[in-house]
Protein backbone atom coordinates (compact mmCIF):
# COMPACT_ATOMS: atom_id res chain seq x y z
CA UNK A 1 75.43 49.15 134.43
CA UNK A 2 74.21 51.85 131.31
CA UNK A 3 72.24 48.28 129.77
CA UNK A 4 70.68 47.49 133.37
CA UNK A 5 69.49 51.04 134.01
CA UNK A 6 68.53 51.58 130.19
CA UNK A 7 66.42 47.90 130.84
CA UNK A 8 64.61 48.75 133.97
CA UNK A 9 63.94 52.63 132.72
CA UNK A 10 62.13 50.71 129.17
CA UNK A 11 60.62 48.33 131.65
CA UNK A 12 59.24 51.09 133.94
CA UNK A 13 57.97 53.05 130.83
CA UNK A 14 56.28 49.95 129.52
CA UNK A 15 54.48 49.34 132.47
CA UNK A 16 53.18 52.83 132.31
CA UNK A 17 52.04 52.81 129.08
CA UNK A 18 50.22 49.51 129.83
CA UNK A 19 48.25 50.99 132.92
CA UNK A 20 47.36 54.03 130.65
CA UNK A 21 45.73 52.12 127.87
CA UNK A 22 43.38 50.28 130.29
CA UNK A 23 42.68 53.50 131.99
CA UNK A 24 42.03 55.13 129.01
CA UNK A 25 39.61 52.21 128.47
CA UNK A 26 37.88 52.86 131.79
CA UNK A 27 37.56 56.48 130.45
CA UNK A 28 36.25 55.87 126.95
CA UNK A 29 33.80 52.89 128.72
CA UNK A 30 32.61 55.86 131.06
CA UNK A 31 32.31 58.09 128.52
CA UNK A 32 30.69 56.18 126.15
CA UNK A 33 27.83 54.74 129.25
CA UNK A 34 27.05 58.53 129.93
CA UNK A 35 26.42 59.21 126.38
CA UNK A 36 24.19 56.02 126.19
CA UNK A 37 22.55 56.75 129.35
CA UNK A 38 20.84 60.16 127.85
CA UNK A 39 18.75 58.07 125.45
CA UNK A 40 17.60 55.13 127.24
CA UNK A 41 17.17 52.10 125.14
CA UNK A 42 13.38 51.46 123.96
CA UNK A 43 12.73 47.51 123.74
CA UNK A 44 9.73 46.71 122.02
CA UNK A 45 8.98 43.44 123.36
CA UNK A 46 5.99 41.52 121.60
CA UNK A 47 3.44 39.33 123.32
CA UNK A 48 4.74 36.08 123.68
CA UNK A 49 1.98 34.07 121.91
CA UNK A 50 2.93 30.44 123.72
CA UNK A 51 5.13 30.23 126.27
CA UNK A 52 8.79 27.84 125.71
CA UNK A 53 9.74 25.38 128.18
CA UNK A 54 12.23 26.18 130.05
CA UNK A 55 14.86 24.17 132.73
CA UNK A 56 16.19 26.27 135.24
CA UNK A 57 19.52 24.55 136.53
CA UNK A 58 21.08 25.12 140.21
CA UNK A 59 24.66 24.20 140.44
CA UNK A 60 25.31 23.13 143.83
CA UNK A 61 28.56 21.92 145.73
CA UNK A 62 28.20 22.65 149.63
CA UNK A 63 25.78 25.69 150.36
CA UNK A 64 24.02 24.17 153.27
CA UNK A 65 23.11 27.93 154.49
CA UNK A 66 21.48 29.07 151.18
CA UNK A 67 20.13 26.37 149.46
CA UNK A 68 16.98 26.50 151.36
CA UNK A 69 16.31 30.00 150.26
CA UNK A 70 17.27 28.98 146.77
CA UNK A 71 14.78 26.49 146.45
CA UNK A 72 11.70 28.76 147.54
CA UNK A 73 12.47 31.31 145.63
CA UNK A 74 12.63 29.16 142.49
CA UNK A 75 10.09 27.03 142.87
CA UNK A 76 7.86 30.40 143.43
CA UNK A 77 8.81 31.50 139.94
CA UNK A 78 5.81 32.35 138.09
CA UNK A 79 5.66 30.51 134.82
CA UNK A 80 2.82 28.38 132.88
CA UNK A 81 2.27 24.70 134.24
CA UNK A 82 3.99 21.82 132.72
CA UNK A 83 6.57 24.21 131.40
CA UNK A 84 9.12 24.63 133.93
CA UNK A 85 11.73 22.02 134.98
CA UNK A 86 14.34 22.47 137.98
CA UNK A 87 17.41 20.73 138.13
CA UNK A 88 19.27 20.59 141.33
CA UNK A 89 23.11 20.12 140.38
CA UNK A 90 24.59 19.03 143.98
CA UNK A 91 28.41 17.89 143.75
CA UNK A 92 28.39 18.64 147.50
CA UNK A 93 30.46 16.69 150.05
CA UNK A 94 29.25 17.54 153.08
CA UNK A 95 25.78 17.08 154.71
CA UNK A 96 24.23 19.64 151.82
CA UNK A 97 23.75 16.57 149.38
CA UNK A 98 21.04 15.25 152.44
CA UNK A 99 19.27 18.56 152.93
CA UNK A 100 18.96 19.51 149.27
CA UNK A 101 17.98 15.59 148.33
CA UNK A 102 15.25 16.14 151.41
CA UNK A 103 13.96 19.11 150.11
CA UNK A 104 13.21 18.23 146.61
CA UNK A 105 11.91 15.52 147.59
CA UNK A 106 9.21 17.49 149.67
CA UNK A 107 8.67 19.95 146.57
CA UNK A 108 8.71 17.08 144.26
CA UNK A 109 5.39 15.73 147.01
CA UNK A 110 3.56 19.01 145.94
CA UNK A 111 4.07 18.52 141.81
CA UNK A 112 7.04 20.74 141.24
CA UNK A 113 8.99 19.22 138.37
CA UNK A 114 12.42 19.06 140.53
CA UNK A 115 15.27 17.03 139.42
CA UNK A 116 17.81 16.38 142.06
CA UNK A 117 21.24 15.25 140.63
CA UNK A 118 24.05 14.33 142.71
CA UNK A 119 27.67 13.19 141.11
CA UNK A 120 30.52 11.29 143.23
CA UNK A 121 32.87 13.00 141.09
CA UNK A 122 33.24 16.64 140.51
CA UNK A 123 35.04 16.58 136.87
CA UNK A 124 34.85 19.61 134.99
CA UNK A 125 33.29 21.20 138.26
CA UNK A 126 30.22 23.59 137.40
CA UNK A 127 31.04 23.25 133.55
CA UNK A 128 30.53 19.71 134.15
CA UNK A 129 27.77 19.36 136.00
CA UNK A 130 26.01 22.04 134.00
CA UNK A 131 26.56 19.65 130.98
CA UNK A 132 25.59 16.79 133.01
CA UNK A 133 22.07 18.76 133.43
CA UNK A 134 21.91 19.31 129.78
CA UNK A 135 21.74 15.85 129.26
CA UNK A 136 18.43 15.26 130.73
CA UNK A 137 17.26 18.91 130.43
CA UNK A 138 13.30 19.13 128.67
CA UNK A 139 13.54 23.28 128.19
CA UNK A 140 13.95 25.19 125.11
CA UNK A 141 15.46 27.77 127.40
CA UNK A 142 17.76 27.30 130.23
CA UNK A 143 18.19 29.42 133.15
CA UNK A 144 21.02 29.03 135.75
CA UNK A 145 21.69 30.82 138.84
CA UNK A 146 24.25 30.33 141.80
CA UNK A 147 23.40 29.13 144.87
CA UNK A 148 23.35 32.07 147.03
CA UNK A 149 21.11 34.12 144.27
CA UNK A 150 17.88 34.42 144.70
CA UNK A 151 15.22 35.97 141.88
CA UNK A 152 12.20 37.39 142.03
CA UNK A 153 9.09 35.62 140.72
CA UNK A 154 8.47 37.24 137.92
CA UNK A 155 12.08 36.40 136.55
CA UNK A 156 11.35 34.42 133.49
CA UNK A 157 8.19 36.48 132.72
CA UNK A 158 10.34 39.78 132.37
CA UNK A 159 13.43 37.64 130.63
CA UNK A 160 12.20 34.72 128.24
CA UNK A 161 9.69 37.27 125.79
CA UNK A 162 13.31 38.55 124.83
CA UNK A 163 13.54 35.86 123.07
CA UNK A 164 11.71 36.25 120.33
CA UNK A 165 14.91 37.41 118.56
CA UNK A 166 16.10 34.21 116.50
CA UNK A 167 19.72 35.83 117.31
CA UNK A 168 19.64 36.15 121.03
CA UNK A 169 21.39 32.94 122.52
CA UNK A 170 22.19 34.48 126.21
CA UNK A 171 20.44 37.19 128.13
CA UNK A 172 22.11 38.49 131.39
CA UNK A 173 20.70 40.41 134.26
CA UNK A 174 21.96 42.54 137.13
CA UNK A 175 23.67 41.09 140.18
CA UNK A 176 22.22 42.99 143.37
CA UNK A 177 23.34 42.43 146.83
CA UNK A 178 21.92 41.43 150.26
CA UNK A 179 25.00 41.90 152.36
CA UNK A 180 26.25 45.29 150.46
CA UNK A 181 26.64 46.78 154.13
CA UNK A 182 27.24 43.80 156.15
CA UNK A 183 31.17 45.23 156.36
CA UNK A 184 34.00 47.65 154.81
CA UNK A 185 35.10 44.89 152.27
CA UNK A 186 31.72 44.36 151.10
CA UNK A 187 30.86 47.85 150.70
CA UNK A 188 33.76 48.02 148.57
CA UNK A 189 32.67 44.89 146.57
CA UNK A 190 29.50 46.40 145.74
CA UNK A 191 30.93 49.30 144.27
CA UNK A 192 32.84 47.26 142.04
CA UNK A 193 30.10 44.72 140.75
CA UNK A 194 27.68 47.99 140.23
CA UNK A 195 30.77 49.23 138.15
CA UNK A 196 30.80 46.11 135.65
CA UNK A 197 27.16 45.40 135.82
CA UNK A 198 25.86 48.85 135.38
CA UNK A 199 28.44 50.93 133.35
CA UNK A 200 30.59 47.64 131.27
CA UNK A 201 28.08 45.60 130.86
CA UNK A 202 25.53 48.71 129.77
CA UNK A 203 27.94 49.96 126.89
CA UNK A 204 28.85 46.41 125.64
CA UNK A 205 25.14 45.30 125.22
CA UNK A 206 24.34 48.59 123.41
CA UNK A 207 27.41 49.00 121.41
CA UNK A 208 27.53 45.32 119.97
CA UNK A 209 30.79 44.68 121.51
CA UNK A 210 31.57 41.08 122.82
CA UNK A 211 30.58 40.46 126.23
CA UNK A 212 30.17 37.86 129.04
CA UNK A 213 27.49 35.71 130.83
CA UNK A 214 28.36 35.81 133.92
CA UNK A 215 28.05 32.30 135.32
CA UNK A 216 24.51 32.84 137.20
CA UNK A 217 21.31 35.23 136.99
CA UNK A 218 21.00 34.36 132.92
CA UNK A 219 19.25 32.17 130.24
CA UNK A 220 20.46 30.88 127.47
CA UNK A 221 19.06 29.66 124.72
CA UNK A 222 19.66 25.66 124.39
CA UNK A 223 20.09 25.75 120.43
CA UNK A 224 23.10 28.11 121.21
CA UNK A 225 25.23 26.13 124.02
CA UNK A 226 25.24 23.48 121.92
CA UNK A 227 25.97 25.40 118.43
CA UNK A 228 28.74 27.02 120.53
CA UNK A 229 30.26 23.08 121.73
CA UNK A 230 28.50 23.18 125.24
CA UNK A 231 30.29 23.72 127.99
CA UNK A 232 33.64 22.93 128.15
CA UNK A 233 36.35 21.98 131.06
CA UNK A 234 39.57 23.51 130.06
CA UNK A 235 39.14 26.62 131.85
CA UNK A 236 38.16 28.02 135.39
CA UNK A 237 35.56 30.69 133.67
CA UNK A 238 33.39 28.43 131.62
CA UNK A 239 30.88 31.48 131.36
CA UNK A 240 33.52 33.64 129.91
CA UNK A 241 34.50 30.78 127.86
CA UNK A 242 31.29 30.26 126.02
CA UNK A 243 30.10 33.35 125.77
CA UNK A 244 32.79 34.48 123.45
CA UNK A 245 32.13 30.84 121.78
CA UNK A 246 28.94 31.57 121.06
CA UNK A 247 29.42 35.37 119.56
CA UNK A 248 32.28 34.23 117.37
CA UNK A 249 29.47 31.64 116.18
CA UNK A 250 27.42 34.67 115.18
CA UNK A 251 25.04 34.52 118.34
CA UNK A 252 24.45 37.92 120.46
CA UNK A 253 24.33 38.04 123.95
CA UNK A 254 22.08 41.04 125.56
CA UNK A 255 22.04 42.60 128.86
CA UNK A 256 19.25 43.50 130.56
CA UNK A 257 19.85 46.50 133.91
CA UNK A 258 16.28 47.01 134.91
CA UNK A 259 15.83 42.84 135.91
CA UNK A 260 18.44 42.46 139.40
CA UNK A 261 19.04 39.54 141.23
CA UNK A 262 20.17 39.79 144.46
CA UNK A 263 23.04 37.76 146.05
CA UNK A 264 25.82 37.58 148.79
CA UNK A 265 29.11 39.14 148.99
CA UNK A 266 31.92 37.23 149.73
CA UNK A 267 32.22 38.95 153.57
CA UNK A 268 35.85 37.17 154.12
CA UNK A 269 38.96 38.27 152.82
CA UNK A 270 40.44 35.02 152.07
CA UNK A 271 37.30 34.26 149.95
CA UNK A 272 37.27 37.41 148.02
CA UNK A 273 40.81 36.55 146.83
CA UNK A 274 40.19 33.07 146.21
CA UNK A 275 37.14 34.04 143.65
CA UNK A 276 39.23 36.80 142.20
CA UNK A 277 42.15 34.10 141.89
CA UNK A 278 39.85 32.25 139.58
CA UNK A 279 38.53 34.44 137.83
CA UNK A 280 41.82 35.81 137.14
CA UNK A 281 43.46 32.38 136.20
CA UNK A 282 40.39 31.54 134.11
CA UNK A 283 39.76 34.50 131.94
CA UNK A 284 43.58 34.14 131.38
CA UNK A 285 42.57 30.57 130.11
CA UNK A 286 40.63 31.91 128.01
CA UNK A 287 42.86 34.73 126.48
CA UNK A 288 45.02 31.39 125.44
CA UNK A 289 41.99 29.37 124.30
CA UNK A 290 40.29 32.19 122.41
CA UNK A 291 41.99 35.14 121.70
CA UNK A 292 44.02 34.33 119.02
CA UNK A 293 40.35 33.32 117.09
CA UNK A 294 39.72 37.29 117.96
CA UNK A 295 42.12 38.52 116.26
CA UNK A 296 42.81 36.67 113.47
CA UNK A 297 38.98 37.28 112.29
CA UNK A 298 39.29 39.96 109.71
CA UNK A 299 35.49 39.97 109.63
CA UNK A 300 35.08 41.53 112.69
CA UNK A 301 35.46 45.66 112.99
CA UNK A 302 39.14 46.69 114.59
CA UNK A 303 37.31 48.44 117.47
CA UNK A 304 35.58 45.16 118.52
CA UNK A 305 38.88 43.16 118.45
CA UNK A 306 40.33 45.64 120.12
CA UNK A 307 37.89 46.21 123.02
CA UNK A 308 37.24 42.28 123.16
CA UNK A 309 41.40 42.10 123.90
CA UNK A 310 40.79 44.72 126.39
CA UNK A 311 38.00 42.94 127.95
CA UNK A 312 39.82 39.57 128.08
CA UNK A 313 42.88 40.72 129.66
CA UNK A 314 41.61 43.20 132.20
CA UNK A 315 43.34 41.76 135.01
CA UNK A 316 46.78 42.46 133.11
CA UNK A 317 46.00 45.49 135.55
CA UNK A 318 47.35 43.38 138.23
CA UNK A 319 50.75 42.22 137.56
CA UNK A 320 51.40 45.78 136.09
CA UNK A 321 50.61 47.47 139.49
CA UNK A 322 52.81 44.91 141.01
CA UNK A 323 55.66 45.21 138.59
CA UNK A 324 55.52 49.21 139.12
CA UNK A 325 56.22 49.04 142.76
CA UNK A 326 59.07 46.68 142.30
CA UNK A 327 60.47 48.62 139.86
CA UNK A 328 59.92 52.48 141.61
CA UNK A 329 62.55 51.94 143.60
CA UNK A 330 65.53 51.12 141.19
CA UNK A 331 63.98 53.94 138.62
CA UNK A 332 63.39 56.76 141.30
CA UNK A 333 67.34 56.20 142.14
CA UNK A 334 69.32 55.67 139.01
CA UNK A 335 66.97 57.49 136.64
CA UNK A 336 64.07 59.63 138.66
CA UNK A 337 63.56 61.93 135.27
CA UNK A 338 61.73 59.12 134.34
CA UNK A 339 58.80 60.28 136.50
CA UNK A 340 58.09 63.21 134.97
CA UNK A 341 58.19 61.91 131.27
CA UNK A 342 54.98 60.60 131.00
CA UNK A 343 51.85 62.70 131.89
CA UNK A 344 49.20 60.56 130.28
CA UNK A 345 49.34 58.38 132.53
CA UNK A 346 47.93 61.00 135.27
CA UNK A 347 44.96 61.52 132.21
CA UNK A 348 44.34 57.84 132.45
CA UNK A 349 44.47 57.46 136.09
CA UNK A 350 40.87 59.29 136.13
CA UNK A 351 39.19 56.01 134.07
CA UNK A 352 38.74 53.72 137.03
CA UNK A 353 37.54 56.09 139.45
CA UNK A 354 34.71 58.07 136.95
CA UNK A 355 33.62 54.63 135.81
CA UNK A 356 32.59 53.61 139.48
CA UNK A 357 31.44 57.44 140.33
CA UNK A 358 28.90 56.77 137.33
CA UNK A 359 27.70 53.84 138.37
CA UNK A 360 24.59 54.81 140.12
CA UNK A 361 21.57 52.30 141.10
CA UNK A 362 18.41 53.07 142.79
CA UNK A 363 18.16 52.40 146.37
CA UNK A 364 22.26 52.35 145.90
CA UNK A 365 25.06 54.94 147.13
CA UNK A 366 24.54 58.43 146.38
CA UNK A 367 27.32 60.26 144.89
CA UNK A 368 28.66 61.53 147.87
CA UNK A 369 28.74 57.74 149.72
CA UNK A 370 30.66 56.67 146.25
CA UNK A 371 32.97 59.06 146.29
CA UNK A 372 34.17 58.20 150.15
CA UNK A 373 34.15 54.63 148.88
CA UNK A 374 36.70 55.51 146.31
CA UNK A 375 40.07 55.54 148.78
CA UNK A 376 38.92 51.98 150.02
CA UNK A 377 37.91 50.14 146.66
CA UNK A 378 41.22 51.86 145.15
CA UNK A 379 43.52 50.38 148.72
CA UNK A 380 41.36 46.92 148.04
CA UNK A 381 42.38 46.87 143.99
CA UNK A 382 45.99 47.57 144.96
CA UNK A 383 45.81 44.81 148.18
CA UNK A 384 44.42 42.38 145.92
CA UNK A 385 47.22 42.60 143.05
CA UNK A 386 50.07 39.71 144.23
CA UNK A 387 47.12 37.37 144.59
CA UNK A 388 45.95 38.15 141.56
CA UNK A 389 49.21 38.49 139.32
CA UNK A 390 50.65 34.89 140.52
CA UNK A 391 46.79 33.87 139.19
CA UNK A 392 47.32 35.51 135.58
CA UNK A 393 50.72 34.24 135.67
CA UNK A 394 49.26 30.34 136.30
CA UNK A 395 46.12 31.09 133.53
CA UNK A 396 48.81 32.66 131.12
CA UNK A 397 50.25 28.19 131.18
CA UNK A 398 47.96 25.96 132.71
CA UNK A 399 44.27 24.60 131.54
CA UNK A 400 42.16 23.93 134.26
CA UNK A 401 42.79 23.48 137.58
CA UNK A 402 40.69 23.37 141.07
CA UNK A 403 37.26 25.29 140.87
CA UNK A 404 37.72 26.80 144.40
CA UNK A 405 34.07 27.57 145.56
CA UNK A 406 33.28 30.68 147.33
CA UNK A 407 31.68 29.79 150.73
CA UNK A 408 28.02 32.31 150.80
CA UNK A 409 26.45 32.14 154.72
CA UNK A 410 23.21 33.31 154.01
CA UNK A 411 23.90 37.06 155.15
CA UNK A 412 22.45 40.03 154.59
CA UNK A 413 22.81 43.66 156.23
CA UNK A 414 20.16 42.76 158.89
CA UNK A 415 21.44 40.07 160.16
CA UNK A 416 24.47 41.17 162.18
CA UNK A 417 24.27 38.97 165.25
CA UNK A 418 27.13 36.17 165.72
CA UNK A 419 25.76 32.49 163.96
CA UNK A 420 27.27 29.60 163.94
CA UNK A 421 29.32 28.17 161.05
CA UNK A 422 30.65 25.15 159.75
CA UNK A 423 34.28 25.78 159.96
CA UNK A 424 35.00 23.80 156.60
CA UNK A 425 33.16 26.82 154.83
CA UNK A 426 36.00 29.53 156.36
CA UNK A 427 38.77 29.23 153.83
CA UNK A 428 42.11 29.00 155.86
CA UNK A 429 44.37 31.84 155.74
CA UNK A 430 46.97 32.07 152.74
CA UNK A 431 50.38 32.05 153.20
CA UNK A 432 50.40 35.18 151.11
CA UNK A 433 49.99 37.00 153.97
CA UNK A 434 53.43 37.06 154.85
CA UNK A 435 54.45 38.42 151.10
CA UNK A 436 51.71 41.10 151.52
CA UNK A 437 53.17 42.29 154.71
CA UNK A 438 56.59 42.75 152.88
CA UNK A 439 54.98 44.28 150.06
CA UNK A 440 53.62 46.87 152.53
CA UNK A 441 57.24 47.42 154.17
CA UNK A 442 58.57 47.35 151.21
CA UNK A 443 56.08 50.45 149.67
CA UNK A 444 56.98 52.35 152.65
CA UNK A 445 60.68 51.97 151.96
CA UNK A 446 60.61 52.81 148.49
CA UNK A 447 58.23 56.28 150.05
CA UNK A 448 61.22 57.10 152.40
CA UNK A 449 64.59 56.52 150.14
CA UNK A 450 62.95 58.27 147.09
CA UNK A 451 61.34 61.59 148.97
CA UNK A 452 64.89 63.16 149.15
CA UNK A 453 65.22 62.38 144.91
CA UNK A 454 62.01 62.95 143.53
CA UNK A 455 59.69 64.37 146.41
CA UNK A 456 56.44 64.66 147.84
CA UNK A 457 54.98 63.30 144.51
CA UNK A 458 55.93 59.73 145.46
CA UNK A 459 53.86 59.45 149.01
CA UNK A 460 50.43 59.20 147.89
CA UNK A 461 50.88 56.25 145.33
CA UNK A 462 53.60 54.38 148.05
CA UNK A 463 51.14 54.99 150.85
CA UNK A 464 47.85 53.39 148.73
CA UNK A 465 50.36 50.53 147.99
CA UNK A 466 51.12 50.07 151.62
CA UNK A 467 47.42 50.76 152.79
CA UNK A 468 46.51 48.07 149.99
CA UNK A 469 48.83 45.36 151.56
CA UNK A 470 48.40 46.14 154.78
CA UNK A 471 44.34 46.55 154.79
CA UNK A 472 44.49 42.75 152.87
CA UNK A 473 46.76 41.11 154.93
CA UNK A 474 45.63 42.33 158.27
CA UNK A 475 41.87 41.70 157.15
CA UNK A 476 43.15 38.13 156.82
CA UNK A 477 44.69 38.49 160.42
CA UNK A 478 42.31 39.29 161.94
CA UNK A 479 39.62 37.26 160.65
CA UNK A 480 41.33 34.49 161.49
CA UNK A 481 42.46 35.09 165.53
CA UNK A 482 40.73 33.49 167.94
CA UNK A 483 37.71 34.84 168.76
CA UNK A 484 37.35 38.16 167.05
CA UNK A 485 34.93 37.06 164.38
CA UNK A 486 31.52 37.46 164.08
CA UNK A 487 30.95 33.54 163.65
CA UNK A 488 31.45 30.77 166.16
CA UNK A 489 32.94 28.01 164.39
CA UNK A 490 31.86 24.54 164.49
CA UNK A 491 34.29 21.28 163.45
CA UNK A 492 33.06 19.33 160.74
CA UNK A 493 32.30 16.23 161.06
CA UNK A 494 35.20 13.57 160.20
């Protein structure tokens, strides 16, 4: 019994310290943003004397509701004649691969250089049909952006000038949002993204730490992908992937805040978790695929190796918060001192929440909308954290796996009113559910046997893990019982 309780209390203590480090990080990163923020960064962009060619490529695979909007606002970029190309990337399945195949064929009739692609086989998913694109790409430059994204027409005017740095192989912009009040979960959503885009992603560009494209909204340099070994299928975060490709290969990627592109929330629960699942599992791929290169270069300052682990394995978060709950209960009976031995982790606890207090956007939040935000991002980070941990667990042994889409529906805050929906693009409900609700029950439990050892000090982080479960799983619920959504589903047709 003395080896079991001396297990679980090391356990319980290891946990801890893990959670504190990346809190810590969230503090330093928050830190570090407000420091940067008080001397803005000065580009001195030149004149670009002749403008590059450049292919702007549209991975498709079943976004019937946004594809339209896509299109127009692409092919309204503003950009010199004869030096723009658009790829349309369809792997869809459905009755998307007729509309998109009509409509650039109608954009093709008015001298827009469209290419429309369509594969009967989805290998590699949007790594591979990104790199089937490449094949018969003309630009110098090449821009990509999701389907439910949707840039403004100066775009490429504002981005490609960047360029004229021989070292710049990938420039990211912001991610904005059409549907940031469409519900709770979005709301919550947006908070988050504003908290990578406008704090992370500010302090990694300006520090010269590694950092990420993010799969859509940015333009790489052609030279680069290929230097880097193009895009590759072995993982579910091919952005991730060869972004960190291309930096170890000496090429810097920049960020650029002031240039947003707005896109749609996922406004479903069960698609939230699936695209959290994979980006979980994939940047997990890639801690397997690429860290070890990290840390063995010895060229490369400590800090950045350090920050670049941190970065990598962020949702390690995850399976920590879910390993913590299982273990409260057994250490709050048979050892509660532990509790009390270990006050940095109350220090580090103040990281996540000041990095998405800081994150302030115009037009966005103000502080005091942020700050009631807080108790439901916090509930949604805790609800989230089974999904996620059995998705760091399957990226920690696997390569690849199935690129599960997130459904977009063309919403914005505006449009409130009931529409009708194909019901193939409303991901079924997960039998996770079930484990959430336990998870819940189980929080609770842990609240009311350990009160009488420890006290009050255990309610408030039992009741966010209950709130957390609860909030996801009965999200789910409800979404999917008859007749309480704000869609009217259609079948599909066989």
């Amino acid at each position: 019994m003395g080896i079991f309780v001396d297990i679980i209390g090391f356990l319980y203590l290891l946990i801890i310290s893990g959670l504190a480090l990346y809190g810590l990080h969230n503090l330093f990163t928050t830190i570090l943003y407000l420091h940067i923020k008080a001397y803005p960064r000065n580009r001195k962009i030149e004149p670009v004397d002749e403008w590059p060619p450049v292919t702007i490529q549209l991975p498709i695979f079943n976004e019937k509701y946004t594809v339209e909007r896509l299109l127009r606002a692409v092919t309204g970029l503003d950009y010199p004649d004869g030096l723009l190309q658009i790829q349309v990337l369809d792997d869809s399945t459905d009755d998307t691969a007729q509309l998109v195949c009509r409509l650039a064929d109608q954009y093709k009739a008015r001298g827009v250089n469209i290419e429309y692609i369509h594969r009967d086989s989805r290998q590699g998913y949007k790594a591979g049909a990104l790199d089937t694109g490449l094949r018969s790409a003309s630009g110098q430059y090449i821009a990509i952006f999701d389907a439910d994204f949707v840039p403004e027409s100066d775009w490429l005017k504002r981005t490609v000038p960047l360029f004229q740095d021989p070292k710049l192989g990938c420039l990211q912009t912001r991610w904005g949002h059409t549907n940031r009040h469409y519900n709770s979960l979005t709301r919550a959503e947006a908070m988050a993204i504003d908290g990578h885009f406008i704090v992370e992603q500010t302090v990694r560009s300006r520090s010269d730490f590694f950092l990420n494209f993010n799969g859509t909204a940015g333009l790489w340099r052609r030279a680069c992908i290929e230097d880097a070994g193009g895009w590759q299928y072995d993982t579910l975060t091919e952005d991730l992937d060869l972004s960190y490709r291309a930096q170890m290969r000496g090429w810097k990627i920049d960020y650029l805040p002031d240039v947003v592109v707005p896109a749609e929330l996922p406004s479903q629960v069960e698609a939230f978790k699936k695209q959290q699942f994979r980006w979980a599992k994939g940047s997990f791929q890639v801690v397997r695929k690429i860290l070890p290169q990290i840390l063995e270069r010895s060229d490369l300052p400590w800090h950045v190796r350090l920050l670049a682990t941190l970065h990598l394995t962020g949702y390690i978060v995850h399976p920590l918060m879910l390993s913590l709950l299982l273990l409260t209960l057994p250490v709050g009976t048979l050892i509660p001192a532990t509790f009390k031995i270990f006050p940095l982790s109350v220090l580090a606890g103040f990281g996540p929440p000041l990095l998405y207090l800081a994150a302030t956007v115009p037009h966005g939040p103000s502080l005091g909308e942020r700050f009631k935000l807080l108790p439901l991002l916090t509930i949604l980070g805790f609800g989230i954290s089974l999904s996620t941990s059995i998705a760091v667990l399957q990226g920690l042994i696997s390569k690849g796996g199935v690129f599960t889409r997130t459904p977009k529906l063309n919403l914005n805050d505006e449009s409130k009113t009931p529409k009708i929906i194909d019901g193939a693009y409303k991901p079924p409900i997960s039998p996770l559910v079930w484990a959430e609700i336990g998870l819940g029950i189980y929080a609770l439990l842990t609240m009311i046997l350990l009160e009488p050892y420890v006290g009050w000090g255990i309610v408030p982080w039992m009741t966010i893990y209950a709130l957390g479960y609860f909030y996801i799983a009965g999200l789910n619920l409800i979404e999917h019982a008859p007749k309480s959504s704000r869609w009217t589903l259609k079948k599909s047709p066989a």
